[in-house]
C-alpha atoms as a PDB file:
ATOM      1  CA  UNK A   1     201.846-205.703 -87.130  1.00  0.00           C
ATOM      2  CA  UNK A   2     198.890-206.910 -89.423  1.00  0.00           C
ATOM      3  CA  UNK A   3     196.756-204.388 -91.065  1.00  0.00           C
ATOM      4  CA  UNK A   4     193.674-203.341 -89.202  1.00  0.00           C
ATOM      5  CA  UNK A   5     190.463-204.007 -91.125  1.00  0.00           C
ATOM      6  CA  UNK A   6     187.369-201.521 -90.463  1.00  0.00           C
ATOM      7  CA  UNK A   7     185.440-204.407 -88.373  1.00  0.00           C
ATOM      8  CA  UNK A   8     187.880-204.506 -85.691  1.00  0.00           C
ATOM      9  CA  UNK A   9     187.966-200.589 -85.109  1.00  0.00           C
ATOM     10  CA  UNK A  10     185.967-199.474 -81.946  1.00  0.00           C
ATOM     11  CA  UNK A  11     184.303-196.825 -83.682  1.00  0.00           C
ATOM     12  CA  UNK A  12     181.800-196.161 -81.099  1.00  0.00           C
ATOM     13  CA  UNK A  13     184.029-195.531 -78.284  1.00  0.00           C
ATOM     14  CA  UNK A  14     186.846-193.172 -80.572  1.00  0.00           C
ATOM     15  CA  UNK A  15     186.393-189.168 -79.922  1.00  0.00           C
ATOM     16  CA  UNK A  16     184.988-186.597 -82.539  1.00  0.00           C
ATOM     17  CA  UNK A  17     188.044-185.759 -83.382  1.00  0.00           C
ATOM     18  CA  UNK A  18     189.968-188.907 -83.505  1.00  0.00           C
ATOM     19  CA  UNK A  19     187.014-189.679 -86.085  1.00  0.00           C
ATOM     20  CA  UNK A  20     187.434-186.572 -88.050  1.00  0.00           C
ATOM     21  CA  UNK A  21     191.091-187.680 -88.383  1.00  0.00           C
ATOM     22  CA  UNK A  22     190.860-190.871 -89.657  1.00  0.00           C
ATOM     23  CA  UNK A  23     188.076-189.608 -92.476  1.00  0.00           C
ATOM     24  CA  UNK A  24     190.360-186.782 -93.577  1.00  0.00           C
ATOM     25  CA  UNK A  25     193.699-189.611 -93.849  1.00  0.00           C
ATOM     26  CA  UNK A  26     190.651-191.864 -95.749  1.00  0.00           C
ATOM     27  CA  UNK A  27     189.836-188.626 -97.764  1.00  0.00           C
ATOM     28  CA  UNK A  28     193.487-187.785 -98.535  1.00  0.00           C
ATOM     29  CA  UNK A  29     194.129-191.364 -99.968  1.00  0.00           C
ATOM     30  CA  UNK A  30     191.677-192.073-101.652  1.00  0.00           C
ATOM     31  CA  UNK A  31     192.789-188.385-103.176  1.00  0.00           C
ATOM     32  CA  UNK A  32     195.963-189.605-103.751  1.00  0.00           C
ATOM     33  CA  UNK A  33     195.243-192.369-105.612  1.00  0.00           C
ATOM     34  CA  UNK A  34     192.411-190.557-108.049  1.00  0.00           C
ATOM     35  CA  UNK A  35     195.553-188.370-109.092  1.00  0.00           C
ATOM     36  CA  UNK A  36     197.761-191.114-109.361  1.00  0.00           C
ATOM     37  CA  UNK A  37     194.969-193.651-111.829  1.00  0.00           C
ATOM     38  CA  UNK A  38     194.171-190.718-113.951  1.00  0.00           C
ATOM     39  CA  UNK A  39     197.817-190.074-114.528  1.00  0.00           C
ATOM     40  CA  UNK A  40     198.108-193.569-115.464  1.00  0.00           C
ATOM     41  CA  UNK A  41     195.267-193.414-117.526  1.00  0.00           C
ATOM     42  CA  UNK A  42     196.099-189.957-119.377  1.00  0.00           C
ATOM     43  CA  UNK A  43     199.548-191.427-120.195  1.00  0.00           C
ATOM     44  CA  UNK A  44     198.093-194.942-121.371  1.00  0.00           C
ATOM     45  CA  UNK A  45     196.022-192.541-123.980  1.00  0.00           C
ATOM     46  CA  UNK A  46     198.978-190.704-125.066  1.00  0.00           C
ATOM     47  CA  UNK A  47     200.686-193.651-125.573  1.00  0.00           C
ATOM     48  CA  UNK A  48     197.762-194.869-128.076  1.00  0.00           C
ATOM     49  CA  UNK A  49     197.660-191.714-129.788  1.00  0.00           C
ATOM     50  CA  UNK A  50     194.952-189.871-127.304  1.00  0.00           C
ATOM     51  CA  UNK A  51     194.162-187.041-125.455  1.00  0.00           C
ATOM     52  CA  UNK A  52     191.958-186.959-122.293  1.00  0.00           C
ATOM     53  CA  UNK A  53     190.475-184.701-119.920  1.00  0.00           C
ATOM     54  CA  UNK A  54     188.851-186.008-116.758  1.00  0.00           C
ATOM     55  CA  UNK A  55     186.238-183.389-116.182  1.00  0.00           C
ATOM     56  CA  UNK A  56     184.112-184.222-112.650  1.00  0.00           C
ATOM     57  CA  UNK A  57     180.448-185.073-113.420  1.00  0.00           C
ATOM     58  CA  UNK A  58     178.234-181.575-112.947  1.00  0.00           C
ATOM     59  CA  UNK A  59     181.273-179.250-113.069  1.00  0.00           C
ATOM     60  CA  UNK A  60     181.977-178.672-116.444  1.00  0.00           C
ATOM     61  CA  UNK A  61     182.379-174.777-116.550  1.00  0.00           C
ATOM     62  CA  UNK A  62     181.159-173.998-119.895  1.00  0.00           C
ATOM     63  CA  UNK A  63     177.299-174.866-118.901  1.00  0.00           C
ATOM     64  CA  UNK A  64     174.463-172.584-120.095  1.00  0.00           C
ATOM     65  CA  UNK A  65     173.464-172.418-116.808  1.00  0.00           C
ATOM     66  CA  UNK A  66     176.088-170.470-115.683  1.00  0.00           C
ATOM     67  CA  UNK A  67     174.798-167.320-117.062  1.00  0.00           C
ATOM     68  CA  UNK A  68     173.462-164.467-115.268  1.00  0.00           C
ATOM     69  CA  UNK A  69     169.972-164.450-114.502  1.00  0.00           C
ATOM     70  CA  UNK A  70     169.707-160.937-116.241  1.00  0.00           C
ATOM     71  CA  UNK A  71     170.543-163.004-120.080  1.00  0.00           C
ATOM     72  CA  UNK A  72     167.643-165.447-118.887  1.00  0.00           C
ATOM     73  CA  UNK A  73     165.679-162.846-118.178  1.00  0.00           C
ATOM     74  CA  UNK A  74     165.924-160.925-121.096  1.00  0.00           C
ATOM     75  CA  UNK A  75     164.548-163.449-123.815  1.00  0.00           C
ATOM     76  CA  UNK A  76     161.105-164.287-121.558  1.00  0.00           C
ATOM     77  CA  UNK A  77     159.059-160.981-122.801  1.00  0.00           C
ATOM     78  CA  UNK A  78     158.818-161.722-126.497  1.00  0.00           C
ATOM     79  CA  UNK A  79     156.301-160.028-128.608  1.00  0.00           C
ATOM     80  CA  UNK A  80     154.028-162.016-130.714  1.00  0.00           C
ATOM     81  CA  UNK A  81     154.580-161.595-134.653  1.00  0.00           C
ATOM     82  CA  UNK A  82     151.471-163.859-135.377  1.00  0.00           C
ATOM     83  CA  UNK A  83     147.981-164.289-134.445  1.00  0.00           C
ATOM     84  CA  UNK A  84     145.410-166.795-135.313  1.00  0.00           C
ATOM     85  CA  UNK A  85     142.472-164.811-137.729  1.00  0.00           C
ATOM     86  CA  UNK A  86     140.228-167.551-135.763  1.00  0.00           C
ATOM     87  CA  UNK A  87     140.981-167.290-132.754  1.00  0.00           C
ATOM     88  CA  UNK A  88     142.999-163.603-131.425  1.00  0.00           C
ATOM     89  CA  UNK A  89     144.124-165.174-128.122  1.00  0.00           C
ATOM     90  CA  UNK A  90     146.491-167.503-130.203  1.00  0.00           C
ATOM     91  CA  UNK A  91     149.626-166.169-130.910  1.00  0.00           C
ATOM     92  CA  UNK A  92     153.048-167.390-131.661  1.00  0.00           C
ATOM     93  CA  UNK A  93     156.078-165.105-131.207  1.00  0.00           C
ATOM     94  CA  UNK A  94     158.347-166.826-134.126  1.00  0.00           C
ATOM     95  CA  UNK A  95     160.558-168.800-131.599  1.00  0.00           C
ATOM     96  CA  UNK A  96     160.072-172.492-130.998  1.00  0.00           C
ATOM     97  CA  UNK A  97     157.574-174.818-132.543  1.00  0.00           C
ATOM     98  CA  UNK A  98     155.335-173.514-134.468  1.00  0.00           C
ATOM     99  CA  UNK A  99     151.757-173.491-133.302  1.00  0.00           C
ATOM    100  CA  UNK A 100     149.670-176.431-134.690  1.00  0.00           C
ATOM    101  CA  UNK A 101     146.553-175.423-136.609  1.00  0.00           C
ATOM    102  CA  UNK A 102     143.393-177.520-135.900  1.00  0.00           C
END
């Protein structure tokens, strides 16, 4: 039997679930053979004298944004350490860029 190419499937006319079936077998596959190139590629590196790690884009646990909002929190009330003699409503709390004088 030749293999069936997407065009000639009667997608229309196949049942919810039938549908949910076939995307989880695509899912599973195409699963299958992520794990299967990265192993390929993780042992090509060795092989030249590397080490990889395939990290997925936007999950990399050790993000700053990760931390609790309470650590955010914390750093926003600073107290300003310097004021402008000119003007009194400038200040500048020591963190950042300084404040440009004019």
């Amino acid at each position: 039997m030749p293999p069936l190419n997407f065009e000639d499937l009667d997608l229309e006319h196949m049942s919810d679930e039938e549908l949910h079936e076939g995307r989880q077998m695509i899912d599973d596959m195409l699963q299958i053979r992520f794990a299967i190139r990265s192993q390929e590629f993780r042992e090509l590196a060795r092989q030249m004298g590397f080490w990889m790690n395939l990290t997925k884009l936007g999950k990399d646990e050790r993000s700053r944004s990760k931390q609790p909002a309470q650590v955010a929190d914390r750093r926003r009330g600073v107290r300003a350490k310097y004021r402008n003699p000119d003007n009194p409503e400038e200040t500048w709390a020591g963190r950042g860029p300084q404040a440009q004088v004019g």
